[in-house]
PDB file of N, CA and C in Angstrom:
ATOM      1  N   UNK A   1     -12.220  20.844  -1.226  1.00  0.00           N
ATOM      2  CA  UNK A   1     -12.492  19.427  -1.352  1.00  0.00           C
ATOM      3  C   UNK A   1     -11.779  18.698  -0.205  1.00  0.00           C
ATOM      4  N   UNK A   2     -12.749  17.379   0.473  1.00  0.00           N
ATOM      5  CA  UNK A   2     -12.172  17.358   1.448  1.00  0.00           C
ATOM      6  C   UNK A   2     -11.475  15.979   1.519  1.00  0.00           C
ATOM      7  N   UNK A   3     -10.757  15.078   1.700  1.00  0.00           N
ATOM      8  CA  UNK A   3      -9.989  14.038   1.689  1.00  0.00           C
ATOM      9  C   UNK A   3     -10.987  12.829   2.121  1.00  0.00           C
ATOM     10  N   UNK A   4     -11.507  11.615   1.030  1.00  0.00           N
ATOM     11  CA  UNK A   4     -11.912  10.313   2.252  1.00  0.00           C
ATOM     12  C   UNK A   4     -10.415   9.792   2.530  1.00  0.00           C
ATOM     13  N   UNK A   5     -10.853   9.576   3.898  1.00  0.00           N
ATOM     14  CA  UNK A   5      -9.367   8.802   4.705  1.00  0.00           C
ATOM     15  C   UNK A   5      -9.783   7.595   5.088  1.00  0.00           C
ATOM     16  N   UNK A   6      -8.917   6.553   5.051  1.00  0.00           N
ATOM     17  CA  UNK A   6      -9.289   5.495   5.326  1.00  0.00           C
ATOM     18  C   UNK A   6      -7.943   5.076   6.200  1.00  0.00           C
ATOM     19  N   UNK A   7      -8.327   4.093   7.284  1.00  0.00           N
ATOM     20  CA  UNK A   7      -6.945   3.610   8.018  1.00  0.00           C
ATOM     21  C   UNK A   7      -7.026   2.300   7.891  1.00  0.00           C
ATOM     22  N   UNK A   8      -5.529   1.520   7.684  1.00  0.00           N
ATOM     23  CA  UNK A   8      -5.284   0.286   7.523  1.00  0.00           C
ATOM     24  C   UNK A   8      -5.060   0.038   8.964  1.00  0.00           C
ATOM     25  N   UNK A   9      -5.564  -0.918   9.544  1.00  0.00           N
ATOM     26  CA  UNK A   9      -4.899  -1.281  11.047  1.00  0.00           C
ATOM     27  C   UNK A   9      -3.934  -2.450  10.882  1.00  0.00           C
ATOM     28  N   UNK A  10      -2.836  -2.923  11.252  1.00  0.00           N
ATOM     29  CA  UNK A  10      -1.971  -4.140  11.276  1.00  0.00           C
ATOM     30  C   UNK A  10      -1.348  -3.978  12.971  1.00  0.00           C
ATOM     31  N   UNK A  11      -1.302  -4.890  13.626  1.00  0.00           N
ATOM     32  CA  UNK A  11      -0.081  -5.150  15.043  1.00  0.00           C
ATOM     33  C   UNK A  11      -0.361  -3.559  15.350  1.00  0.00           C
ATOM     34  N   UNK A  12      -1.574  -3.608  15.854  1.00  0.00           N
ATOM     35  CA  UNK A  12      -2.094  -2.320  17.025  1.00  0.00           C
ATOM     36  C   UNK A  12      -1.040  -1.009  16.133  1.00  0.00           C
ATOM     37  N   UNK A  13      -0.570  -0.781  15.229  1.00  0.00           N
ATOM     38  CA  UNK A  13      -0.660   0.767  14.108  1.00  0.00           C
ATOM     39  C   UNK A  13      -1.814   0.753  13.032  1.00  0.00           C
ATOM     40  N   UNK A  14      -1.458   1.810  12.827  1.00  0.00           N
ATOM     41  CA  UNK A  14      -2.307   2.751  11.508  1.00  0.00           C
ATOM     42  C   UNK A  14      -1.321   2.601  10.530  1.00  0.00           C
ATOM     43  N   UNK A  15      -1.921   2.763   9.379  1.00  0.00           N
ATOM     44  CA  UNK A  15      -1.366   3.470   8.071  1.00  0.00           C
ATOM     45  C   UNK A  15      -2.783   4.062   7.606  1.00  0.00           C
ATOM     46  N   UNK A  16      -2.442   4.828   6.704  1.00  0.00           N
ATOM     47  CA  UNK A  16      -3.522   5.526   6.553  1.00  0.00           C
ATOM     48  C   UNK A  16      -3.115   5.549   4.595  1.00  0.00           C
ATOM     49  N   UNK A  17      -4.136   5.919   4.295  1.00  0.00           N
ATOM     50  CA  UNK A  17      -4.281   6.406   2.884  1.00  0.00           C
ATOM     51  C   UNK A  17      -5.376   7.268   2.387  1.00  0.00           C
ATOM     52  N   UNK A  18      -6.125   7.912   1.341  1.00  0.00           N
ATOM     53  CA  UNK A  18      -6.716   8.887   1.298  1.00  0.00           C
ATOM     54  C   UNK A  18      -6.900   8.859  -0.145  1.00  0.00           C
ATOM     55  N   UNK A  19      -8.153   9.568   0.109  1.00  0.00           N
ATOM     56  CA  UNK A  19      -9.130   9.545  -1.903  1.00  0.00           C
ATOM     57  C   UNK A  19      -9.502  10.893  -1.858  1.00  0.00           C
ATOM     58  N   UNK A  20      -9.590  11.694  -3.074  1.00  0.00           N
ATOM     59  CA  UNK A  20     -10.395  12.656  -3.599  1.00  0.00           C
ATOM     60  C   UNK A  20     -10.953  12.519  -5.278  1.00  0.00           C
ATOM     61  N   UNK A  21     -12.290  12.287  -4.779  1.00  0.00           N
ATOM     62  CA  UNK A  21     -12.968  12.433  -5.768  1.00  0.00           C
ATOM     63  C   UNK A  21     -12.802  13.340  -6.742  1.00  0.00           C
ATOM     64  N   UNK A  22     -12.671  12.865  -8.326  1.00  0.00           N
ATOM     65  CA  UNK A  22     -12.844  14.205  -9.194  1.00  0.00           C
ATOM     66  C   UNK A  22     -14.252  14.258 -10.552  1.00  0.00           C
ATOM     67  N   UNK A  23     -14.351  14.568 -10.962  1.00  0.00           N
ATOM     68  CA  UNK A  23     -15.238  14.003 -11.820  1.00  0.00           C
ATOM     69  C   UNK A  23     -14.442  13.103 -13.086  1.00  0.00           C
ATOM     70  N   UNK A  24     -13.665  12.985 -12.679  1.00  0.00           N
ATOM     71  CA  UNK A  24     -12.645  11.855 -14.008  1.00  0.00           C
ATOM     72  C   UNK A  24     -12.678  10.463 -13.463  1.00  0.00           C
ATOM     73  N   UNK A  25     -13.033  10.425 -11.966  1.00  0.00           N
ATOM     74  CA  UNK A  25     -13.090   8.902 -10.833  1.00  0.00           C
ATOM     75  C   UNK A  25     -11.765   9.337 -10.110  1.00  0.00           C
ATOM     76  N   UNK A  26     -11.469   8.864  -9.218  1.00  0.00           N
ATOM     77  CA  UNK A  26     -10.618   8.558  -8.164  1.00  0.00           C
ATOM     78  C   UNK A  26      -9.515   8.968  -8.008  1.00  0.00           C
ATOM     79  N   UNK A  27      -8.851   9.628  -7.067  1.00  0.00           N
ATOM     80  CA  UNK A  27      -7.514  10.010  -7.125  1.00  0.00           C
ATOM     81  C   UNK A  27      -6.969   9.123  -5.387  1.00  0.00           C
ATOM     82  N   UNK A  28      -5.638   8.311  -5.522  1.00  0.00           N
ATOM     83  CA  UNK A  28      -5.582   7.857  -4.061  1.00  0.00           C
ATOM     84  C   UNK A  28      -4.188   8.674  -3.799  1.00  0.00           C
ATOM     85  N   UNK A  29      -4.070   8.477  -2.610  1.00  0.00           N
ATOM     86  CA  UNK A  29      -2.506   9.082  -2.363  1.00  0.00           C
ATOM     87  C   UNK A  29      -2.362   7.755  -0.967  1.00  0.00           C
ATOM     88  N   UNK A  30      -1.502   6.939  -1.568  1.00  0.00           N
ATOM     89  CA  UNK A  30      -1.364   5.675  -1.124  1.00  0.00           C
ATOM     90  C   UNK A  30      -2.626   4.432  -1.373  1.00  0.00           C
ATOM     91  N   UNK A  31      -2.106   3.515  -0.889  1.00  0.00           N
ATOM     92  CA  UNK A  31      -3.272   2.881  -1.383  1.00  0.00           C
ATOM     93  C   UNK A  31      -3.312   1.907   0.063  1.00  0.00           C
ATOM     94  N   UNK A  32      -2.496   1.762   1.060  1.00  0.00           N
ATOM     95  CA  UNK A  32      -2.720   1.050   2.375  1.00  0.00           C
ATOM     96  C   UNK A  32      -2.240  -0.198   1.903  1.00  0.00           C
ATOM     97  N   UNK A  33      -2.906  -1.525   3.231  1.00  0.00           N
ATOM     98  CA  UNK A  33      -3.116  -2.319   3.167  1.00  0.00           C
ATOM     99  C   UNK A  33      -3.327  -3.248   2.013  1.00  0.00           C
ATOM    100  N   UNK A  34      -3.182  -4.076   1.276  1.00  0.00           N
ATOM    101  CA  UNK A  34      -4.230  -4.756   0.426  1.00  0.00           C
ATOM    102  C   UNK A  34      -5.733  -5.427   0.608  1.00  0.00           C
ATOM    103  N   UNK A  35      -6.182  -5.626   2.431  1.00  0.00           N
ATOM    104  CA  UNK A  35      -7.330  -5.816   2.516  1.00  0.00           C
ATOM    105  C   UNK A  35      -8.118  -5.143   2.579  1.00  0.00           C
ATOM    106  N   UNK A  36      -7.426  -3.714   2.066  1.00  0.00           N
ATOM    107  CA  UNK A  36      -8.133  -2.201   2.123  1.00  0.00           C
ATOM    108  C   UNK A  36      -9.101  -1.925   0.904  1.00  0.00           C
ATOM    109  N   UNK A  37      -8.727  -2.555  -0.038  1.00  0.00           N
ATOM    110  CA  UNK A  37      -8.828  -2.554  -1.431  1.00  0.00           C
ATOM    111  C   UNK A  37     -10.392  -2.446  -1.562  1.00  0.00           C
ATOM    112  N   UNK A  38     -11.246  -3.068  -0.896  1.00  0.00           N
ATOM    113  CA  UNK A  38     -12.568  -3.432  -1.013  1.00  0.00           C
ATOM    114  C   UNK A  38     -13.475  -2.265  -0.088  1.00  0.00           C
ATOM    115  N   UNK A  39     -12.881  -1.215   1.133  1.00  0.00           N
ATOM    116  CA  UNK A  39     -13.530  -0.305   1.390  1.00  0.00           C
ATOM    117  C   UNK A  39     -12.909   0.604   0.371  1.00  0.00           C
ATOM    118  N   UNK A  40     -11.995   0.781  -0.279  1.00  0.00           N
ATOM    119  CA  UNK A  40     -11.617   1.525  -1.038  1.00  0.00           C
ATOM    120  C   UNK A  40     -12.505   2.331  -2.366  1.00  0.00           C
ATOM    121  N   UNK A  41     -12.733   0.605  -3.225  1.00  0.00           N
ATOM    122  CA  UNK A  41     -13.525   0.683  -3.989  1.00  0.00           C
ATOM    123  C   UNK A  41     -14.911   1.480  -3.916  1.00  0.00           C
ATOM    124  N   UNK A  42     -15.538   1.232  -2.293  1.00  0.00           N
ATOM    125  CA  UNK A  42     -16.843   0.925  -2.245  1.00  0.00           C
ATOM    126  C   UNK A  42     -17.071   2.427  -1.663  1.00  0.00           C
ATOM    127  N   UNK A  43     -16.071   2.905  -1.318  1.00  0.00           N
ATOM    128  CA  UNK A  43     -16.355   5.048  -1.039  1.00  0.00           C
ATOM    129  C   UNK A  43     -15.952   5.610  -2.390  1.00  0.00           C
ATOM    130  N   UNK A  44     -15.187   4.728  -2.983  1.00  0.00           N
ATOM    131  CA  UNK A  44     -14.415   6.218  -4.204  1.00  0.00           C
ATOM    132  C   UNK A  44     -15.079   5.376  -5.643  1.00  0.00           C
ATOM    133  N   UNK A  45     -15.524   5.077  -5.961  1.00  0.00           N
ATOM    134  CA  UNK A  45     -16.081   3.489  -7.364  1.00  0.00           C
ATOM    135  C   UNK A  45     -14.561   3.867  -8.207  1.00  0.00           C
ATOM    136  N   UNK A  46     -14.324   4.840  -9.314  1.00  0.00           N
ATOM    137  CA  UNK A  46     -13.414   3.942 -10.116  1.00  0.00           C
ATOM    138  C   UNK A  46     -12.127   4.684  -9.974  1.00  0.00           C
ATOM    139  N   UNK A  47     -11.220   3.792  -9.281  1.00  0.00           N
ATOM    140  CA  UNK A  47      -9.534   4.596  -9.425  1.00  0.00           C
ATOM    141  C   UNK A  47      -9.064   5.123 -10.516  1.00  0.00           C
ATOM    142  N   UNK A  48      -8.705   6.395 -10.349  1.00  0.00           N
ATOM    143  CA  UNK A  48      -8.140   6.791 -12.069  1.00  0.00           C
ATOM    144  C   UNK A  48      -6.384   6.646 -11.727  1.00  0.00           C
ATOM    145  N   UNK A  49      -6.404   7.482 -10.305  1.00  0.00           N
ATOM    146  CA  UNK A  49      -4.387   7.234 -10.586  1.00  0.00           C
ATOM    147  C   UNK A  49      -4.421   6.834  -8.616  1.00  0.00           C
ATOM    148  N   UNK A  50      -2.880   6.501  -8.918  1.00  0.00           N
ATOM    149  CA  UNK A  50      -2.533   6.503  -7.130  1.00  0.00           C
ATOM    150  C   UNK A  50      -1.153   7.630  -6.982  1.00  0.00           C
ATOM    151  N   UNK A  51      -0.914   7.792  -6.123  1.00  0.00           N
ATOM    152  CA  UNK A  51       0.300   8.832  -5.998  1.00  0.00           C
ATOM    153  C   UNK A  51       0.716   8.097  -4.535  1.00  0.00           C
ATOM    154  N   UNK A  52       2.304   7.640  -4.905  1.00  0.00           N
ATOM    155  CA  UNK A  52       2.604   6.737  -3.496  1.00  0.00           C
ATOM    156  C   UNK A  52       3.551   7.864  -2.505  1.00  0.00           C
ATOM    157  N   UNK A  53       3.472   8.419  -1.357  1.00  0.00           N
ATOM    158  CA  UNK A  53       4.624   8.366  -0.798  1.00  0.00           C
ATOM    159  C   UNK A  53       5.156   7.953  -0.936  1.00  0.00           C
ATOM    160  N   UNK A  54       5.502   7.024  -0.732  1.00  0.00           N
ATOM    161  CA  UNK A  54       6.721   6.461  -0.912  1.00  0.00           C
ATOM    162  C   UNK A  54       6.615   4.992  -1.022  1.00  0.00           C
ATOM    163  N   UNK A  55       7.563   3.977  -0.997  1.00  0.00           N
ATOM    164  CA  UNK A  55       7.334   2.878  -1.244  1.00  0.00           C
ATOM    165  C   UNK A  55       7.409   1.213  -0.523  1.00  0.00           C
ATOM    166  N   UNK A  56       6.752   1.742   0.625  1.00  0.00           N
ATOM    167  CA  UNK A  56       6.792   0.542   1.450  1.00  0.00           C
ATOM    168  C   UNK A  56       5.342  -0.291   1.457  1.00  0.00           C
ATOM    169  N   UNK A  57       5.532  -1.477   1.722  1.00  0.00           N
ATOM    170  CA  UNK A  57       4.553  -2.316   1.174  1.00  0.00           C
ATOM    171  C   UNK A  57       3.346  -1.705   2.331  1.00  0.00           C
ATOM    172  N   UNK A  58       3.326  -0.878   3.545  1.00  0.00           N
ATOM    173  CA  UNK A  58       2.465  -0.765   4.112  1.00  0.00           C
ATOM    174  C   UNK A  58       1.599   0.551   3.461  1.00  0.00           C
ATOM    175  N   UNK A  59       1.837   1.100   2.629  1.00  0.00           N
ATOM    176  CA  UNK A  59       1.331   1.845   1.922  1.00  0.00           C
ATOM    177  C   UNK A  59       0.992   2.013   0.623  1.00  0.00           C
ATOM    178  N   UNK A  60       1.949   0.916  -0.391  1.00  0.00           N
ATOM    179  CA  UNK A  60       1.640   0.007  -1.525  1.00  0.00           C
ATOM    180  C   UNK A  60       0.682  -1.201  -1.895  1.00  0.00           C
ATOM    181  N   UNK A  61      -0.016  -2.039  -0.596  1.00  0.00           N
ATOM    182  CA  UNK A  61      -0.397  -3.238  -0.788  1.00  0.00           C
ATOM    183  C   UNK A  61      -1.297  -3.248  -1.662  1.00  0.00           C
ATOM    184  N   UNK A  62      -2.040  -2.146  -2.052  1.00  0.00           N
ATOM    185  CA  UNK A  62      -3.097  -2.450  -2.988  1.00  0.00           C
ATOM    186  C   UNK A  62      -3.064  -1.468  -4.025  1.00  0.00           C
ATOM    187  N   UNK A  63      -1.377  -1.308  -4.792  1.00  0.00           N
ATOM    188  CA  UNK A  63      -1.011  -1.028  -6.004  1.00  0.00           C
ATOM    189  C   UNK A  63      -1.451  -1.789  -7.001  1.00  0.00           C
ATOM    190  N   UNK A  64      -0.761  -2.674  -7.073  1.00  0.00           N
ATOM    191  CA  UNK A  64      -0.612  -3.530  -8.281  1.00  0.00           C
ATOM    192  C   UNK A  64      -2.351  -4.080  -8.451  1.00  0.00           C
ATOM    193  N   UNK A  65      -3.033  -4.410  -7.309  1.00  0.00           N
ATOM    194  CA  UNK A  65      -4.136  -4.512  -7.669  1.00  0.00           C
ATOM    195  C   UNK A  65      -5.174  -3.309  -8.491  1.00  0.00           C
ATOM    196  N   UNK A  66      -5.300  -2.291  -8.241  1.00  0.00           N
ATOM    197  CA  UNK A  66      -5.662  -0.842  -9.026  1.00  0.00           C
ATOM    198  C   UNK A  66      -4.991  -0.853  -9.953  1.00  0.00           C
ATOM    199  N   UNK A  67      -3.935  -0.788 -10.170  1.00  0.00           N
ATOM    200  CA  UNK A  67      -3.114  -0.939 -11.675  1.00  0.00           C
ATOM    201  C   UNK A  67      -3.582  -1.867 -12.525  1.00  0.00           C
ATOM    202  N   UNK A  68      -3.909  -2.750 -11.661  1.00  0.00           N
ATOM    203  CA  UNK A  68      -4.405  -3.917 -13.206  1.00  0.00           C
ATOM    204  C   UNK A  68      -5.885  -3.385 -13.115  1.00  0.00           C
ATOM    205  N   UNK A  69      -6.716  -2.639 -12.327  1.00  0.00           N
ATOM    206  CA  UNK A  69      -7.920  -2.730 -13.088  1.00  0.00           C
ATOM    207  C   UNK A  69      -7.859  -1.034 -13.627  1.00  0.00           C
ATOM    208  N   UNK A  70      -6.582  -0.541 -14.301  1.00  0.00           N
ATOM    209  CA  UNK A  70      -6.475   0.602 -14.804  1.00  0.00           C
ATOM    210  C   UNK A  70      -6.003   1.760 -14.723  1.00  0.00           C
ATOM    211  N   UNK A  71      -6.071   1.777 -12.994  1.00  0.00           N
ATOM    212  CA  UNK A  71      -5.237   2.957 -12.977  1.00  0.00           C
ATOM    213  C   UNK A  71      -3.752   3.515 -13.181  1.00  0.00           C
ATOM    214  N   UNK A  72      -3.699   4.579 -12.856  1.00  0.00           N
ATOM    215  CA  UNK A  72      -2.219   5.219 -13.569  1.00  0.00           C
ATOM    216  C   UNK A  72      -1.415   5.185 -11.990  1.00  0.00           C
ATOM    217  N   UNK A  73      -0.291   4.322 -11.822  1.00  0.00           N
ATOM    218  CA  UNK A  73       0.743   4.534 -10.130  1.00  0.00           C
ATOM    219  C   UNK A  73       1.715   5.461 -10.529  1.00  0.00           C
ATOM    220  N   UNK A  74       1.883   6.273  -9.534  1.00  0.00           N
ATOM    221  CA  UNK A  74       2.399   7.512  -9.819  1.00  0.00           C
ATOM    222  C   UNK A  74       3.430   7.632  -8.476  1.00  0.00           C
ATOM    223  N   UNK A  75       5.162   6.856  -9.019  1.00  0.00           N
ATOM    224  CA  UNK A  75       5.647   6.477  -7.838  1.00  0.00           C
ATOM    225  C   UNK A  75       7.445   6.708  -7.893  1.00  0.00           C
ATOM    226  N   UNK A  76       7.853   7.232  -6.899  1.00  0.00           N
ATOM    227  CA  UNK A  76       9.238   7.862  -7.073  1.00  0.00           C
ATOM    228  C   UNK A  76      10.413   7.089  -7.648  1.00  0.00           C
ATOM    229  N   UNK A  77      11.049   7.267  -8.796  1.00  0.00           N
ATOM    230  CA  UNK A  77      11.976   6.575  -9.385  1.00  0.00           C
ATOM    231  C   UNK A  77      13.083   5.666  -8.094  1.00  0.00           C
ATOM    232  N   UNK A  78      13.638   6.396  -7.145  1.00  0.00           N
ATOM    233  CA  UNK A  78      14.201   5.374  -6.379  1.00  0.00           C
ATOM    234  C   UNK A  78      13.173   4.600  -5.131  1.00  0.00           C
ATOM    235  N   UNK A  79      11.805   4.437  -5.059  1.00  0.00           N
ATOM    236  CA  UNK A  79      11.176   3.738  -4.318  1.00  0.00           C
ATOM    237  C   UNK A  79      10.763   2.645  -5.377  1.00  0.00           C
ATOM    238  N   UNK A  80      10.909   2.286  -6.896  1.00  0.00           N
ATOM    239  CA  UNK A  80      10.085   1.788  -7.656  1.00  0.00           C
ATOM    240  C   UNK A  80      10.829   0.114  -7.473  1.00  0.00           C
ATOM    241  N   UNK A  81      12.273  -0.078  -7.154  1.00  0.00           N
ATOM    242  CA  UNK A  81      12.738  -1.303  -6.981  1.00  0.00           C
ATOM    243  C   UNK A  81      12.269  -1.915  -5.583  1.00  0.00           C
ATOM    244  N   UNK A  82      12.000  -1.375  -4.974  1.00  0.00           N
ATOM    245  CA  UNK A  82      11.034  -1.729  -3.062  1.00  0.00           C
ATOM    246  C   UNK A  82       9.928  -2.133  -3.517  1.00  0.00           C
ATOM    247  N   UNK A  83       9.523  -0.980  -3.984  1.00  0.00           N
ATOM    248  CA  UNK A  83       7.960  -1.429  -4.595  1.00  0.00           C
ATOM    249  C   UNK A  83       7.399  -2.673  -5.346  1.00  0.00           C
ATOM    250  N   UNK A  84       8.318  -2.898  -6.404  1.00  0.00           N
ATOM    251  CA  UNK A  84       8.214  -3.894  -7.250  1.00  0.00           C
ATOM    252  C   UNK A  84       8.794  -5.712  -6.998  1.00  0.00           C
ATOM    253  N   UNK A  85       9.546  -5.227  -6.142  1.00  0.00           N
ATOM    254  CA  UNK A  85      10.470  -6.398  -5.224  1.00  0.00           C
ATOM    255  C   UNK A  85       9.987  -6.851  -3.881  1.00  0.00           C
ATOM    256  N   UNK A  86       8.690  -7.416  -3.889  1.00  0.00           N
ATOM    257  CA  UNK A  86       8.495  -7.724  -2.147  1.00  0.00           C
ATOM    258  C   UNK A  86       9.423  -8.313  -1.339  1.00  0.00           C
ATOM    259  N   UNK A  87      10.244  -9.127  -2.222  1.00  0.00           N
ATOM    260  CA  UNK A  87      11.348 -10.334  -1.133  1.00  0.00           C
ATOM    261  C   UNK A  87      12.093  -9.351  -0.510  1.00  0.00           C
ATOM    262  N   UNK A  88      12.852  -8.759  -1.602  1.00  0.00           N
ATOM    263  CA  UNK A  88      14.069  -7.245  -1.180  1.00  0.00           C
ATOM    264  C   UNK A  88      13.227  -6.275  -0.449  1.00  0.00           C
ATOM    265  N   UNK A  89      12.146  -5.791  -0.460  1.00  0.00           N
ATOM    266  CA  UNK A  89      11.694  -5.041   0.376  1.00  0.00           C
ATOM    267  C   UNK A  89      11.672  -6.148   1.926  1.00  0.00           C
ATOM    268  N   UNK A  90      11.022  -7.177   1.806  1.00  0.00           N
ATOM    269  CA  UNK A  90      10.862  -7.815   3.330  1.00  0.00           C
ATOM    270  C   UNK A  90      12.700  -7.568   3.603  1.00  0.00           C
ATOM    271  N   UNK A  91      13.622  -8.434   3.042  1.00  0.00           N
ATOM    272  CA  UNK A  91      15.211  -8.213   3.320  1.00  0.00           C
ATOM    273  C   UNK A  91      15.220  -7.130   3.874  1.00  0.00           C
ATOM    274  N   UNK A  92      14.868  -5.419   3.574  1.00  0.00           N
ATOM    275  CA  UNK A  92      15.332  -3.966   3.412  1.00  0.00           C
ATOM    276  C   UNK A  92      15.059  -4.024   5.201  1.00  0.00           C
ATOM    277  N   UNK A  93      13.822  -4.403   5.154  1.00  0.00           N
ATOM    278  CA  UNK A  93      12.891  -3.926   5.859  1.00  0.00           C
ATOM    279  C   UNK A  93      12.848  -4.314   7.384  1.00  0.00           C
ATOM    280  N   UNK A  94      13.159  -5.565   7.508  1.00  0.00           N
ATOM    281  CA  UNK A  94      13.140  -6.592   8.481  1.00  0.00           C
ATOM    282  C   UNK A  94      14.256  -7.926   8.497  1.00  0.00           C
ATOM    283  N   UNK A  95      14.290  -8.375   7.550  1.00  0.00           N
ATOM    284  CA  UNK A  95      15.790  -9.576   7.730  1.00  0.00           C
ATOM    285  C   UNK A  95      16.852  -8.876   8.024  1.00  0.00           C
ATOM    286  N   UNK A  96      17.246  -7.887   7.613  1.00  0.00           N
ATOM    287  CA  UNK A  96      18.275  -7.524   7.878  1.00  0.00           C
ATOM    288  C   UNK A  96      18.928  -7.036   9.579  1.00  0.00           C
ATOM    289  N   UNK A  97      18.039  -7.316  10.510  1.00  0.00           N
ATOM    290  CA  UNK A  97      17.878  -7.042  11.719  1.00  0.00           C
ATOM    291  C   UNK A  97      17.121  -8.256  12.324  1.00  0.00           C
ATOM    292  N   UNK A  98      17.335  -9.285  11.992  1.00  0.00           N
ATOM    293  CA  UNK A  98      17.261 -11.019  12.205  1.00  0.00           C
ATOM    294  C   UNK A  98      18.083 -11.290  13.026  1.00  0.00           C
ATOM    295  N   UNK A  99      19.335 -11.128  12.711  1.00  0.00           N
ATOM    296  CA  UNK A  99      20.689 -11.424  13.635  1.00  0.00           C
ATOM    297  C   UNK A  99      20.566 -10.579  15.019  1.00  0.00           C
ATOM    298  N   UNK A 100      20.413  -9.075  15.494  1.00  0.00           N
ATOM    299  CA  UNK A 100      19.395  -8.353  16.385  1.00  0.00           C
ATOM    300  C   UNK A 100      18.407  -8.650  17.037  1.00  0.00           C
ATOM    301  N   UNK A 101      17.533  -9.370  16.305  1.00  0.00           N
ATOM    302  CA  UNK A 101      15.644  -9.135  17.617  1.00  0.00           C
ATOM    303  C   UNK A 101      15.201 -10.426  17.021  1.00  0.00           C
ATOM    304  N   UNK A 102      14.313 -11.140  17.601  1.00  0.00           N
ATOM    305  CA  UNK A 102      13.514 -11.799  17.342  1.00  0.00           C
ATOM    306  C   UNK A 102      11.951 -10.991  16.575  1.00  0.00           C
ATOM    307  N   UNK A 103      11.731 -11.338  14.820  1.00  0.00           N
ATOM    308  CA  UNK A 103      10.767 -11.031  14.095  1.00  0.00           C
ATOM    309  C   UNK A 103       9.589 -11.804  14.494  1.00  0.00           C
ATOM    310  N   UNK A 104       8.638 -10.883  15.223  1.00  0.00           N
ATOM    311  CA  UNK A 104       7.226 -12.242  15.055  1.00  0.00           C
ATOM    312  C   UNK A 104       6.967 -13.117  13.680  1.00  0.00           C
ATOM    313  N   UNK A 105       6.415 -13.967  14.323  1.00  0.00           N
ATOM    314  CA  UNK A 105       5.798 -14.482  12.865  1.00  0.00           C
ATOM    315  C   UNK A 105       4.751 -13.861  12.328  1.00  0.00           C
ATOM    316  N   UNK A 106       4.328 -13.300  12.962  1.00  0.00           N
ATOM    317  CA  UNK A 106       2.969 -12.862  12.601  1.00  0.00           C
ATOM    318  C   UNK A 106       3.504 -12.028  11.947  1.00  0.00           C
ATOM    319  N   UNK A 107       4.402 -10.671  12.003  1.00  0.00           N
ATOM    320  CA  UNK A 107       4.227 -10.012  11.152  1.00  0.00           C
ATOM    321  C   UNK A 107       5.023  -9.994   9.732  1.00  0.00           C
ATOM    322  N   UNK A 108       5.651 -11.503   9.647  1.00  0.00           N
ATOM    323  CA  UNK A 108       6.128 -12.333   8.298  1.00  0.00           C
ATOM    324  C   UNK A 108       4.504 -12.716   7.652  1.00  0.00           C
ATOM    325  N   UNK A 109       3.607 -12.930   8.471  1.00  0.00           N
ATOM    326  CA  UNK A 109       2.231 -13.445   8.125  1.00  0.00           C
ATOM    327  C   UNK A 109       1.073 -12.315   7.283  1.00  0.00           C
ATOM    328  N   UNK A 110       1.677 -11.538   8.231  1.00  0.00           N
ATOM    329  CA  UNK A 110       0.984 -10.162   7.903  1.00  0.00           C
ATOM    330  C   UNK A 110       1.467  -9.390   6.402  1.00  0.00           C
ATOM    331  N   UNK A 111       2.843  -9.522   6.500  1.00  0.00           N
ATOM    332  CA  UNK A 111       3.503  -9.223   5.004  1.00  0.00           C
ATOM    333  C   UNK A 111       2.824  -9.823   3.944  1.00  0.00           C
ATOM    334  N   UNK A 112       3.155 -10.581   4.209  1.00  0.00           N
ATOM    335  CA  UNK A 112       2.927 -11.855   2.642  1.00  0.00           C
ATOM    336  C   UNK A 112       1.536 -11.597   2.444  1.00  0.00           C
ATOM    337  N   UNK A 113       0.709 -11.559   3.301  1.00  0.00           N
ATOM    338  CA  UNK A 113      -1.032 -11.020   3.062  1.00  0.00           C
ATOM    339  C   UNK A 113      -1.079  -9.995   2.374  1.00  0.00           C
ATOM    340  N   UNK A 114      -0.454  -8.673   3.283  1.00  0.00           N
ATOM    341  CA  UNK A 114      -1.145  -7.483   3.128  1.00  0.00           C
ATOM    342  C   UNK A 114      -0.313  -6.603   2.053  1.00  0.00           C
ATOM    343  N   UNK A 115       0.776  -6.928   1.580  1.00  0.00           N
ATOM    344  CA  UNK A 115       2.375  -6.521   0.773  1.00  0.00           C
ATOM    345  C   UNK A 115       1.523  -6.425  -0.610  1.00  0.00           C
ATOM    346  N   UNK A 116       0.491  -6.791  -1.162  1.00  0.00           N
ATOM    347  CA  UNK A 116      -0.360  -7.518  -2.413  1.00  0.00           C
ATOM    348  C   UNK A 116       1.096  -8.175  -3.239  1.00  0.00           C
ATOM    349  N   UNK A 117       0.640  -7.872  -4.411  1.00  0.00           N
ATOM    350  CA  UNK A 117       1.760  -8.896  -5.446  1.00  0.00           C
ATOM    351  C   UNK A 117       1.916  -7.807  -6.809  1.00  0.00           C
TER     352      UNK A 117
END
């Protein structure tokens, strides 16, 4: 069985995420982007579970959305406070290296979009 892959593009990278069909509906292993959500749907029809690497919003954004329409997130006990915490994840992730570099805005813009809720 062979993997649909799908790539999230944001600020010229990839993330990637990936479906295998079963006959039960959908299996993801990440879920990307959150504006991913809608090619997602439209190759795999019904999510049954997600399985996260791990837990950064560039590979979470379109958790919580699949979760509410049912599926099962299937996600590592110490990634689940990142996951569930967008502010503390943006902090983890990027404020904390504020005082260091100048953060585009854009990709404060890009968070808050693509991070879902």
């Amino acid at each position: 069985m062979k993997p649909i892959i799908f790539e999230h593009p944001y600020l010229k990278q990839f993330t990637k995420s990936f479906a295998y069909i079963t006959e039960q509906g959908a299996v993801l292993i990440d879920t990307g982007l959150y504006s991913g959500r809608g090619l997602i749907e439209s190759k795999t029809g019904d999510v049954k579970a997600v399985l996260a690497t791990h837990g950064h919003w560039d590979h979470t954004g379109g958790h919580a959305y699949f979760q509410n329409k049912g599926a099962a997130i299937y996600l590592q006990k110490r990634d689940d406070p990142i996951a569930r915490d967008l502010q503390h994840q943006w902090d983890l992730l990027y404020e904390q290296f504020a005082a260091d570099f100048d953060i585009p805005e854009q990709r404060r813009v890009i968070y808050d979009t693509e991070a879902g809720s």
